[in-house]
Protein backbone atom coordinates (compact mmCIF):
# COMPACT_ATOMS: atom_id res chain seq x y z
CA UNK A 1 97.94 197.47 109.84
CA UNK A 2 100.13 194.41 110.94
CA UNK A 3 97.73 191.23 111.98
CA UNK A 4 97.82 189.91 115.42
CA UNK A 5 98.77 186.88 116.57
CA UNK A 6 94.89 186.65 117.30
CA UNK A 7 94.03 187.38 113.94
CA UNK A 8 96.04 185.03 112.35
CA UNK A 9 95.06 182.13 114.91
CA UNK A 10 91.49 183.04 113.61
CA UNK A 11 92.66 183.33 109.74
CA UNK A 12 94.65 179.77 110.45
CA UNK A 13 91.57 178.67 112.40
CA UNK A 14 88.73 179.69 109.28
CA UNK A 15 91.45 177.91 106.70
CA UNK A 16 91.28 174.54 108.47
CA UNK A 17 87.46 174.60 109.42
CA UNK A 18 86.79 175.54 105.59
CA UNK A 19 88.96 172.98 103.78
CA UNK A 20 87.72 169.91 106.75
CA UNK A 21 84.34 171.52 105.41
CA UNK A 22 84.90 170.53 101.92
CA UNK A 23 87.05 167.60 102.79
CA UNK A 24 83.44 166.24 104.41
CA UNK A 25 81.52 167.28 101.60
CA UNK A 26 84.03 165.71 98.76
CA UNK A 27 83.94 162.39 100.48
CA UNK A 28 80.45 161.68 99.82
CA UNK A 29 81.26 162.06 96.53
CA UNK A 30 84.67 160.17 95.94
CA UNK A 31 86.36 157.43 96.94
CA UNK A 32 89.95 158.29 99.46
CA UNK A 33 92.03 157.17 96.45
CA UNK A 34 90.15 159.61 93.94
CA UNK A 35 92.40 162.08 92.56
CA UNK A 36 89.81 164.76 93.41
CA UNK A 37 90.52 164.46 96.88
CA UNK A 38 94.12 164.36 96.63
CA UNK A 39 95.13 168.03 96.87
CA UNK A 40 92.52 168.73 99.76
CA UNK A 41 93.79 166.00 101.70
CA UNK A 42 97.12 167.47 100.61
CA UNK A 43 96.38 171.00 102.06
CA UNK A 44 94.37 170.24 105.19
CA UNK A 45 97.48 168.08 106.17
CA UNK A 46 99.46 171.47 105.50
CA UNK A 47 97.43 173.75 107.60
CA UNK A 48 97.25 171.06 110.46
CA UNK A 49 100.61 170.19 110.60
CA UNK A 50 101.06 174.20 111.16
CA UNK A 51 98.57 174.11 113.48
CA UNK A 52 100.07 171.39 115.55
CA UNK A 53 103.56 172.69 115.55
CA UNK A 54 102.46 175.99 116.40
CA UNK A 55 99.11 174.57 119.80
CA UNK A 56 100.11 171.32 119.95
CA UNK A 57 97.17 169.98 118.66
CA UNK A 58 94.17 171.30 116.53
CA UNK A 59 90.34 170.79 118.75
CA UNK A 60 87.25 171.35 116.95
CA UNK A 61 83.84 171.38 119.23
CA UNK A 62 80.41 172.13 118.16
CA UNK A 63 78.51 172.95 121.36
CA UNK A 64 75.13 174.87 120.67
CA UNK A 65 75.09 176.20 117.33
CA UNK A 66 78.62 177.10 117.62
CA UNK A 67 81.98 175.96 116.54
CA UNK A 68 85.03 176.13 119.24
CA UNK A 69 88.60 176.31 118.16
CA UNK A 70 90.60 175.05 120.53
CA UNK A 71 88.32 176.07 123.10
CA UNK A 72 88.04 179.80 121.54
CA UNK A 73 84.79 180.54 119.31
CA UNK A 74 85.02 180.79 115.88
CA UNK A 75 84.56 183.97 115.02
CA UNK A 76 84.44 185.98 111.57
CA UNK A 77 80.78 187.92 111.16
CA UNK A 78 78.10 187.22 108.92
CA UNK A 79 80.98 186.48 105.98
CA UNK A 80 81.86 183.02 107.99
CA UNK A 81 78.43 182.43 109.09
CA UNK A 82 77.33 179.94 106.42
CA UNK A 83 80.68 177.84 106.90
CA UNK A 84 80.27 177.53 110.81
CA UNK A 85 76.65 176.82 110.42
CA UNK A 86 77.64 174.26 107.59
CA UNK A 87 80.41 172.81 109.77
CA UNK A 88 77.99 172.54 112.32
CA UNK A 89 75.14 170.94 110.57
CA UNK A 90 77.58 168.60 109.38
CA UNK A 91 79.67 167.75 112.58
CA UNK A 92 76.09 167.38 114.30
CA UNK A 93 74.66 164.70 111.65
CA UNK A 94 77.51 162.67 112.16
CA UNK A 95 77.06 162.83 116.17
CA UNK A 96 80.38 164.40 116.38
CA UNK A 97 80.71 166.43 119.24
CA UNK A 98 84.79 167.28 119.37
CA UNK A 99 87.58 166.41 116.45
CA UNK A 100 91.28 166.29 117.60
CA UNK A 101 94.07 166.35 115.87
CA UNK A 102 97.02 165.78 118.00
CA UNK A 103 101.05 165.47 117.16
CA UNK A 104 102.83 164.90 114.11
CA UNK A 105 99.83 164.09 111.72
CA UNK A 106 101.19 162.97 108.27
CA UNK A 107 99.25 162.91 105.07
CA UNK A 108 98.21 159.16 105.13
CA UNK A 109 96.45 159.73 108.72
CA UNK A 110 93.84 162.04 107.51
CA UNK A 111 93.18 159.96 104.67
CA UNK A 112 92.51 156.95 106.65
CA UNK A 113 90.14 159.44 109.15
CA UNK A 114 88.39 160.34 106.23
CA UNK A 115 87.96 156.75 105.04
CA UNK A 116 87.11 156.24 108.31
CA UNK A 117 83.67 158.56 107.70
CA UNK A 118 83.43 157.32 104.20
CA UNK A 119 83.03 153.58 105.93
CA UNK A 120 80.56 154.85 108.21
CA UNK A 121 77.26 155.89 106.52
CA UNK A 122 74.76 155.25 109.26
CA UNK A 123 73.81 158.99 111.22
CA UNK A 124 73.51 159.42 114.89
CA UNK A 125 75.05 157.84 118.25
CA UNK A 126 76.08 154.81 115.62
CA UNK A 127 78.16 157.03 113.10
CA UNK A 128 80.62 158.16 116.66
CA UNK A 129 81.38 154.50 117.32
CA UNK A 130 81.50 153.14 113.92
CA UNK A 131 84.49 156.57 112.94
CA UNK A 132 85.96 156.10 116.40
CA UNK A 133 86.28 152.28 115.87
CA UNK A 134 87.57 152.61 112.20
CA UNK A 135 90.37 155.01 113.53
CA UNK A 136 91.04 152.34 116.60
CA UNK A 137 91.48 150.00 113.63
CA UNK A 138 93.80 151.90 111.24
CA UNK A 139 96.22 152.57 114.32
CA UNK A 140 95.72 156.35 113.92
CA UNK A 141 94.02 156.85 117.58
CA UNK A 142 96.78 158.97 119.20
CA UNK A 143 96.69 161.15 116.39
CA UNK A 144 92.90 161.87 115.53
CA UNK A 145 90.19 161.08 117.80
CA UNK A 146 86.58 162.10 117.52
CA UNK A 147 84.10 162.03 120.67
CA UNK A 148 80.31 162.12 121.02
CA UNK A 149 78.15 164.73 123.25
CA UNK A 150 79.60 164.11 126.77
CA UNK A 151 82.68 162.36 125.92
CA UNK A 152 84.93 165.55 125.23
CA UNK A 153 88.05 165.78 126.13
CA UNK A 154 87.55 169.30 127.43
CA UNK A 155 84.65 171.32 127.26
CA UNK A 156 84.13 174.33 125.11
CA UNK A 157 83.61 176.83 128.24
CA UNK A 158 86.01 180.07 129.07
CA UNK A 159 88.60 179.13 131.11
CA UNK A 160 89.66 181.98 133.32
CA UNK A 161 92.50 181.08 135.85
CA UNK A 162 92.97 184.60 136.77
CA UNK A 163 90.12 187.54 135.22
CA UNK A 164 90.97 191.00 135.81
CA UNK A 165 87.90 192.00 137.36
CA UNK A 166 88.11 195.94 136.73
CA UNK A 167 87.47 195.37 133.01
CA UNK A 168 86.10 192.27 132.73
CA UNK A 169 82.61 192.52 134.20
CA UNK A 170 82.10 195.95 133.28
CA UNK A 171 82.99 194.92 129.87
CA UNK A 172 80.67 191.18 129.99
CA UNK A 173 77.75 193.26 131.10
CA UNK A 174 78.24 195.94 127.90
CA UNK A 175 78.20 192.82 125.45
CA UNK A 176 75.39 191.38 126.94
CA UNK A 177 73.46 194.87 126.50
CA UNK A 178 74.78 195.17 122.75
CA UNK A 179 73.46 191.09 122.14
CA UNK A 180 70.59 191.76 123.36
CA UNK A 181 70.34 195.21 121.19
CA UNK A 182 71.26 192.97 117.96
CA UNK A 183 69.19 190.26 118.77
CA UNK A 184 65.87 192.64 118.89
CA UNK A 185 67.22 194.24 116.26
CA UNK A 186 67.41 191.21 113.79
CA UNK A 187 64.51 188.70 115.39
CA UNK A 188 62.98 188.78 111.72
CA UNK A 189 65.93 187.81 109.77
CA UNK A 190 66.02 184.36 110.40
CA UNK A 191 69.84 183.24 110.21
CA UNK A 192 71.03 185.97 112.10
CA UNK A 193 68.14 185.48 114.84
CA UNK A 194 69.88 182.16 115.17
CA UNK A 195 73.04 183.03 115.38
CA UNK A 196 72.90 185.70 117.79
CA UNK A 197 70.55 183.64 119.57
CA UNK A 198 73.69 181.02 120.33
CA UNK A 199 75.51 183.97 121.04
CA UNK A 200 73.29 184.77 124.15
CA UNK A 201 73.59 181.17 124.83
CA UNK A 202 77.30 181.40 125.16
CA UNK A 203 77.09 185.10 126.87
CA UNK A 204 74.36 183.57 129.64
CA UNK A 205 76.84 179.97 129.93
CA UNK A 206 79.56 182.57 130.42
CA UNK A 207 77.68 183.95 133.69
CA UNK A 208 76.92 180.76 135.01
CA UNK A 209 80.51 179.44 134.78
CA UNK A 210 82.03 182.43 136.75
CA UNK A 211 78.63 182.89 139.52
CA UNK A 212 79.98 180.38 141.87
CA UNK A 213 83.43 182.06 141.93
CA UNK A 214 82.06 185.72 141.30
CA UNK A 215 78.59 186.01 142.63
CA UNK A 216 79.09 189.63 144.35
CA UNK A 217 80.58 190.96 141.32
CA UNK A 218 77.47 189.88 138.84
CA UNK A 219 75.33 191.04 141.69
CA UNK A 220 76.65 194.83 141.72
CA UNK A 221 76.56 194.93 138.02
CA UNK A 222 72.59 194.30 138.56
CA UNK A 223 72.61 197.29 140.70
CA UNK A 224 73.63 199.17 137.28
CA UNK A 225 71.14 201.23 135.71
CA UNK A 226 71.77 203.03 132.26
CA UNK A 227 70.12 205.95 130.94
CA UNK A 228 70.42 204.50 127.26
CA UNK A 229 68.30 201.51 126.36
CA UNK A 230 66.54 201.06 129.62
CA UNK A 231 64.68 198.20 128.35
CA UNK A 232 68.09 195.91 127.57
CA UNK A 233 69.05 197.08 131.06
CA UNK A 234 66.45 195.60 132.54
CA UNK A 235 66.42 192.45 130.34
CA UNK A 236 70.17 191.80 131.21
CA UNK A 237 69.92 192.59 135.25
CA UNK A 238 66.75 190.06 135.36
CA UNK A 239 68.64 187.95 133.33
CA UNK A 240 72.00 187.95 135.91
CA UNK A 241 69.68 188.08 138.37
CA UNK A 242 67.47 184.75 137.89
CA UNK A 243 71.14 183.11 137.38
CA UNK A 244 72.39 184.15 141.04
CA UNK A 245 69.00 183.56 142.48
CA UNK A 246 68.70 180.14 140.73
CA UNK A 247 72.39 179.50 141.87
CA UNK A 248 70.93 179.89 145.56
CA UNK A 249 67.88 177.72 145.14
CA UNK A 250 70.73 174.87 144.35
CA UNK A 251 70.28 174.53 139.94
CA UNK A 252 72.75 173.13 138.45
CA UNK A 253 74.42 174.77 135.35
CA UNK A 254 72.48 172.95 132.94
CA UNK A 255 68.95 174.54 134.65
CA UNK A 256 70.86 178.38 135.52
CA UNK A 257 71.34 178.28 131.32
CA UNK A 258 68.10 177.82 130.79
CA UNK A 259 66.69 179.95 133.57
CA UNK A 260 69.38 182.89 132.85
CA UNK A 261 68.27 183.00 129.17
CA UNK A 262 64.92 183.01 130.30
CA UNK A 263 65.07 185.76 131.85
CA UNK A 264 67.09 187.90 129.48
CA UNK A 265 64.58 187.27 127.06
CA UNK A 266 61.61 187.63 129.20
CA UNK A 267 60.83 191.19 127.59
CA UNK A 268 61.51 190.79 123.35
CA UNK A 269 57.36 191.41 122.93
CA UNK A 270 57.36 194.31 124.15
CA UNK A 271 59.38 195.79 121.31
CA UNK A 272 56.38 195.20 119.36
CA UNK A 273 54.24 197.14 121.48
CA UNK A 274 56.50 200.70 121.92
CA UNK A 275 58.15 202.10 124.95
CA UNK A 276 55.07 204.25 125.28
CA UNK A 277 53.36 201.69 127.20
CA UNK A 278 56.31 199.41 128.26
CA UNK A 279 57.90 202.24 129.77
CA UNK A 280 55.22 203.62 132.08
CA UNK A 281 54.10 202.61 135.28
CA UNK A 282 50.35 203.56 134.84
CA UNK A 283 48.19 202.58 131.79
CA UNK A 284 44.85 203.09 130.99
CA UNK A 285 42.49 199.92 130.50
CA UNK A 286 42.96 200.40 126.41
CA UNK A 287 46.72 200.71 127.04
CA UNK A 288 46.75 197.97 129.40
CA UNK A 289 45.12 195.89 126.87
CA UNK A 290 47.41 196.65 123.94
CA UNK A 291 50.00 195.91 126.92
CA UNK A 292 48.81 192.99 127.60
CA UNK A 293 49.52 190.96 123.63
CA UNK A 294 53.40 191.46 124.36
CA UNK A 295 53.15 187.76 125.60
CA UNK A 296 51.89 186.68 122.48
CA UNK A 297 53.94 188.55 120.58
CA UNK A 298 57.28 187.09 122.72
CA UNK A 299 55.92 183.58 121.21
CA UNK A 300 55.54 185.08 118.03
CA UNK A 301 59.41 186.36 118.40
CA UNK A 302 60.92 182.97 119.24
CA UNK A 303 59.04 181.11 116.12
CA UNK A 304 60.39 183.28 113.44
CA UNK A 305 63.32 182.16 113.82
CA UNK A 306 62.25 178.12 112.62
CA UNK A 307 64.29 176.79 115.21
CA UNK A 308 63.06 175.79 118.92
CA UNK A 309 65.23 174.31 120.29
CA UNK A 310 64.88 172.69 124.58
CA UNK A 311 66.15 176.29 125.60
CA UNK A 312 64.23 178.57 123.83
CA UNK A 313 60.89 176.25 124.51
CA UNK A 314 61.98 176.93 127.60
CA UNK A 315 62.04 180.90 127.51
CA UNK A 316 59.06 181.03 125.18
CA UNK A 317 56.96 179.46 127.84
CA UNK A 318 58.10 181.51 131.09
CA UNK A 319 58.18 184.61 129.07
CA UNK A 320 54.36 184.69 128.45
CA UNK A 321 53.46 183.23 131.95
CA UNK A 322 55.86 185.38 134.22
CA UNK A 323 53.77 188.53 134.19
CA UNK A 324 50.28 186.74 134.39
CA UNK A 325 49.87 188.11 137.36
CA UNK A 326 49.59 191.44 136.93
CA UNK A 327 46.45 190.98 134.89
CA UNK A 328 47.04 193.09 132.11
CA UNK A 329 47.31 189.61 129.63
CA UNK A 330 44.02 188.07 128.35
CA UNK A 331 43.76 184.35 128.88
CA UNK A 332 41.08 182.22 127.87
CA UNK A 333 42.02 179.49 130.18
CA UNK A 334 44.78 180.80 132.52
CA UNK A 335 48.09 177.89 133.15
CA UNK A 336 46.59 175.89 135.64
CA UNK A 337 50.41 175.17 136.70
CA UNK A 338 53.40 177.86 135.82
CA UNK A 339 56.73 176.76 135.02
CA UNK A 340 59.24 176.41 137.78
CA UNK A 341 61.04 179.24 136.38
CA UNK A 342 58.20 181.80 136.13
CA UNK A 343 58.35 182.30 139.70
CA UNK A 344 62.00 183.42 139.96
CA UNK A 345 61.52 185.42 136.82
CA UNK A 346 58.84 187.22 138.09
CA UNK A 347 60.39 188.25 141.18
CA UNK A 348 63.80 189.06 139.42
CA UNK A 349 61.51 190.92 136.64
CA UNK A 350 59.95 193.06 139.60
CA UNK A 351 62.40 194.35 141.64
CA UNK A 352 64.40 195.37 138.74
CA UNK A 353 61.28 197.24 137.25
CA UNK A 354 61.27 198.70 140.66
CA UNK A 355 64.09 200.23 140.70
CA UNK A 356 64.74 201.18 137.50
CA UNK A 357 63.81 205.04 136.25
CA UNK A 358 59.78 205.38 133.95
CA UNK A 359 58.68 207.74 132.23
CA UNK A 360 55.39 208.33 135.34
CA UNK A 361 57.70 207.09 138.22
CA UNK A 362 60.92 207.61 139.69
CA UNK A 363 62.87 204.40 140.54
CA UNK A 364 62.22 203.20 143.91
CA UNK A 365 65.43 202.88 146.46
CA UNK A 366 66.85 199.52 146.46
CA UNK A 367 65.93 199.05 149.71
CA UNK A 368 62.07 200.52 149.01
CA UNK A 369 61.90 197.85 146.32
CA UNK A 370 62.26 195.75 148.48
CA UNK A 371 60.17 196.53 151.58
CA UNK A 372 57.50 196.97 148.52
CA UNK A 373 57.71 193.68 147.16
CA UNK A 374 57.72 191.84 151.08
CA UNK A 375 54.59 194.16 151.62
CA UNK A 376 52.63 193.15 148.04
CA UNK A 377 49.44 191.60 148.64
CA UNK A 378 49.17 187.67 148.75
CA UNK A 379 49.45 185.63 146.09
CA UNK A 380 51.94 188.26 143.91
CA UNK A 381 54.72 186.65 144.06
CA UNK A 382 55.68 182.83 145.09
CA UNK A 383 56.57 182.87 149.33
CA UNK A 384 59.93 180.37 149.24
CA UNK A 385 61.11 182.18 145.75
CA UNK A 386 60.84 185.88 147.53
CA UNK A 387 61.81 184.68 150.97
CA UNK A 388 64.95 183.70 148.87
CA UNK A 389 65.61 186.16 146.80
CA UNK A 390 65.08 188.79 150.07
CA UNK A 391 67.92 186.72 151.70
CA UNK A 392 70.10 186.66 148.61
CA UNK A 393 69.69 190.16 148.18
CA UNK A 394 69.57 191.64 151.96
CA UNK A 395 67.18 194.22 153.64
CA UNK A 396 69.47 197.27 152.11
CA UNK A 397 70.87 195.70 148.72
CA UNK A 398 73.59 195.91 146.42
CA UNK A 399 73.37 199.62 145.44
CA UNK A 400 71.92 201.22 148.04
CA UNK A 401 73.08 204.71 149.41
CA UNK A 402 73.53 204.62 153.27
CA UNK A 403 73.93 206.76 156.50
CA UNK A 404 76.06 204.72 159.26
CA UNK A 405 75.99 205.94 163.02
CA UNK A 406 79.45 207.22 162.88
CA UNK A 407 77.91 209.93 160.16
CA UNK A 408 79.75 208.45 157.34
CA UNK A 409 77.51 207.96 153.94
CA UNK A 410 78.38 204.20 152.18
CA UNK A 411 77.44 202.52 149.14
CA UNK A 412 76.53 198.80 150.08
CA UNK A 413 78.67 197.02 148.02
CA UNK A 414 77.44 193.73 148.61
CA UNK A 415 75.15 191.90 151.35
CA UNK A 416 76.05 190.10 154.07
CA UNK A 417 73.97 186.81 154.24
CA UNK A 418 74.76 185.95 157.98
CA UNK A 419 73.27 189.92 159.15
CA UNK A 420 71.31 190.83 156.48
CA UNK A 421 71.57 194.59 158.27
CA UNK A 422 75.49 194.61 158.48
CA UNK A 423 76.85 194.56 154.86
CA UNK A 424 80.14 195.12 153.43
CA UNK A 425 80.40 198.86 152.01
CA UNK A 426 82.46 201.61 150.67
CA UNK A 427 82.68 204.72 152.60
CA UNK A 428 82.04 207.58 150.24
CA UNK A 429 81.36 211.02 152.54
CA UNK A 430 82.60 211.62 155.82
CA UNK A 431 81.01 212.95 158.50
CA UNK A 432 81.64 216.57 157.65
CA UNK A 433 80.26 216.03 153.76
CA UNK A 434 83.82 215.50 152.44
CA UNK A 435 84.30 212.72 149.84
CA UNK A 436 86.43 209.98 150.73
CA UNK A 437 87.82 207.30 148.61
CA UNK A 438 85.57 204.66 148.87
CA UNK A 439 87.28 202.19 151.17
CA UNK A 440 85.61 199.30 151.97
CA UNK A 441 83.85 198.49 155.72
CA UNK A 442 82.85 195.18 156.22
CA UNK A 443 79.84 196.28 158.95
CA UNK A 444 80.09 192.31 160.09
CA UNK A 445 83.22 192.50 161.23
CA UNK A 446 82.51 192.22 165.04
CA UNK A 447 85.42 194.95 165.61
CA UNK A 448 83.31 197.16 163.67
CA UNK A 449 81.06 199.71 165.49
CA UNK A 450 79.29 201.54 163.05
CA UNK A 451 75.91 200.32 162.09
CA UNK A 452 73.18 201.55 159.40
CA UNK A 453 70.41 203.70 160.78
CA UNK A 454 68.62 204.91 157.24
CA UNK A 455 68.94 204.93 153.36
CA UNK A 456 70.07 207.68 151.59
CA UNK A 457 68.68 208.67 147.76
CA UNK A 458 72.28 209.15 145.84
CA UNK A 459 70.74 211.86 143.42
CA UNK A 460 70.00 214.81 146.26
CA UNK A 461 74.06 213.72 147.07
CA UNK A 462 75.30 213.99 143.49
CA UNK A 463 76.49 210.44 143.73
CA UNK A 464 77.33 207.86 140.70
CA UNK A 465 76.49 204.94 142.12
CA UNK A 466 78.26 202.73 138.89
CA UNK A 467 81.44 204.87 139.65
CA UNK A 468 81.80 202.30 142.94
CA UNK A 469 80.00 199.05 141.87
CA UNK A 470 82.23 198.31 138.87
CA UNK A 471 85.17 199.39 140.04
């Protein structure tokens, strides 16, 4: 089969990363005049000079974990795994965030870069300035520069002037479900549990980038509930969820990360515990109890993998206080604060339980879930974080089947924050039980008379609610 220009980008993309790898490794060794380092200065001048001629300039970032080629990850499975972690180990210790490698760079410029890092032994913030002020020095600066954490020249995020948005959500949300499959799937084996763990990273920065511009779309993906792998459905809906809720309490993208990972990962214990008991709504008080260690076993999770970093702190902690109030973990000495982020987990975490099909209990109607939660005794969930999530999501949410005054049936296709009762929607049955094509009706559109009077359950109408939320 012919190769791609996207494969070979990636092939040209592994050959530079891999000989700069041993280029980095050589020069601890040898001096720049050694002949040892002659033929690998030789050939990474090759491949960049191709590189160059072909981009305009070669950008290497290491941004969580990962390496970014010209803004693209560096891909290649677990056969390039130990050179990206490598690179990245080794761009890190230096305090190199970003290497660039702009215009016609000859043979005698990367030598002087790499004398450059031979000059500078010292690790750290000091190691950035001392290489950046060697290269100022040799008069090499328009060709290579290298940057610290927050000094990029652009940052390693997808950049999507125009998305097609038929196949790209539908298509974010199924590789979310199949990280978070491989992630559970590998937490014991301790390099790939790190690498898919940056992964998620990357999927959950991916979300946050795009809410502000696509909020309604991630919203009716949450409204999508898959008979396979329930439990990853619900991880990834909390998980989008807690982003868009966290985008409305006013986070900024540093916090949504952190919260949106959170809550993808709020459930990993209970893998360890079977879907007999995580998939039922009613437990007896020796189930409940066996229930109740999947906290503990979430913290167990997250420190196999000998690496905890600020984020995953972060999601260790809210994933064994969310649920605390349900009773069903034994504490000692309960939190006498939760984190922040509990709260909007644990709403996020319930609706979507809510309304998503057990094994003892049919899933509630969106708009049941949420007359349920508003009616839940005091004290279950945190009064500003549900007020605002009730707002966000409207009194008949994103997925919910129904009947309008003119006789029409609709599919709310998303809420309408300014009358919560008058969302947009998509006409699917007319009056006489026909089915119509789905056209949208914005119900807050003062022209427009029709108003809801009742929910609908889709299944006693044969409908596929998915058919017209990711469309």
């Amino acid at each position: 089969m012919a190769k791609t220009p996207k494969d070979e980008a990636q092939e040209l993309a592994h050959r530079f990363c891999t000989l700069f790898l041993q280029l980095m490794r050589l020069q601890k060794l040898y001096d720049v005049d050694n002949v040892n380092l002659a033929e690998p200065l030789a050939k990474i001048q090759e491949v960049t000079a191709a590189l160059v001629a072909r981009y305009g300039a070669v950008r290497i970032q290491s941004e969580e974990g990962m390496i970014f080629f010209n803004k693209e990850p560096l891909r290649g499975g677990r056969k390039a795994f130990p050179m990206i972690q490598a690179l990245v180990t080794t761009m890190d210790g230096m305090g190199v965030a970003e290497l660039v490698f702009a215009g016609a760079v000859a043979r005698e410029d990367v030598k002087a870069f790499v004398a450059a890092i031979r000059a500078t032994s010292e690790q750290g913030e000091e190691s950035v300035r001392g290489i950046q002020q060697a290269i100022d020095e040799a008069g090499i600066k328009d060709r290579i520069q290298v940057n610290a954490k927050g000094e990029t020249t652009s940052r390693a995020v997808v950049e999507r002037v125009q998305i097609d948005e038929r196949s790209f959500f539908p298509l974010a949300f199924a590789r979310t479900l199949v990280l978070l499959r491989e992630y559970v799937k590998n937490m014991r084996d301790e390099e790939l549990s790190r690498y898919l763990t940056q992964k998620m990273h990357r999927a959950v920065q991916e979300i946050v980038a795009l809410t502000a511009s696509y909020f309604n779309r991630w919203l009716r993906l949450t409204a999508v509930r898959t008979e396979d792998d329930p439990e990853f459905n619900h991880m990834a809906c909390t998980g989008i969820l807690c982003v868009l809720l966290g985008y409305r309490l006013g986070f900024g993208k540093v916090q949504l990360s952190d919260l949106g990972l959170a809550g993808m990962l709020h459930g990993i214990g209970r893998f360890r515990i079977g879907e007999e008991l995580w998939n039922r709504a009613e437990l007896d008080p020796v189930e409940q109890f066996e229930y109740g260690k999947h906290p503990y076993l979430l913290l167990a999770s997250h420190l196999e993998s000998r690496k905890v970093s600020a984020k995953m702190l972060v999601a260790a902690t809210v994933g064994f206080q969310f649920d605390l109030h349900k009773g069903k973990t034994p504490v000692r000495i309960p939190p006498a604060e939760l984190h922040p982020y509990c709260h909007i987990v644990r709403v996020c975490e319930h609706y979507t339980w809510l309304t998503t099909d057990l094994k003892d209990r049919a899933a509630l109607l969106p708009d049941q879930a949420m007359k349920a939660m508003i009616e839940a005794p005091p004290g279950s969930f945190d009064p500003v974080v549900l007020t605002m999530f009730v707002n966000m999501m409207g009194m008949f949410p994103t997925g919910s089947v129904v009947s309008l005054s003119t006789g029409e049936v609709a599919v709310v296709v998303h809420p309408n924050p300014d009358s919560p009762k008058r969302p947009l929607v998509a006409v699917v049955l007319a009056p006489d039980g026909t089915t119509v094509d789905g056209d949208f009706l914005d119900l807050g559109d003062p022209g427009v008379t029709s108003e809801i009077t009742g929910s609908v359950d889709p299944h006693e109408l044969g409908l596929n609610i998915p058919d017209y939320l990711m469309s």
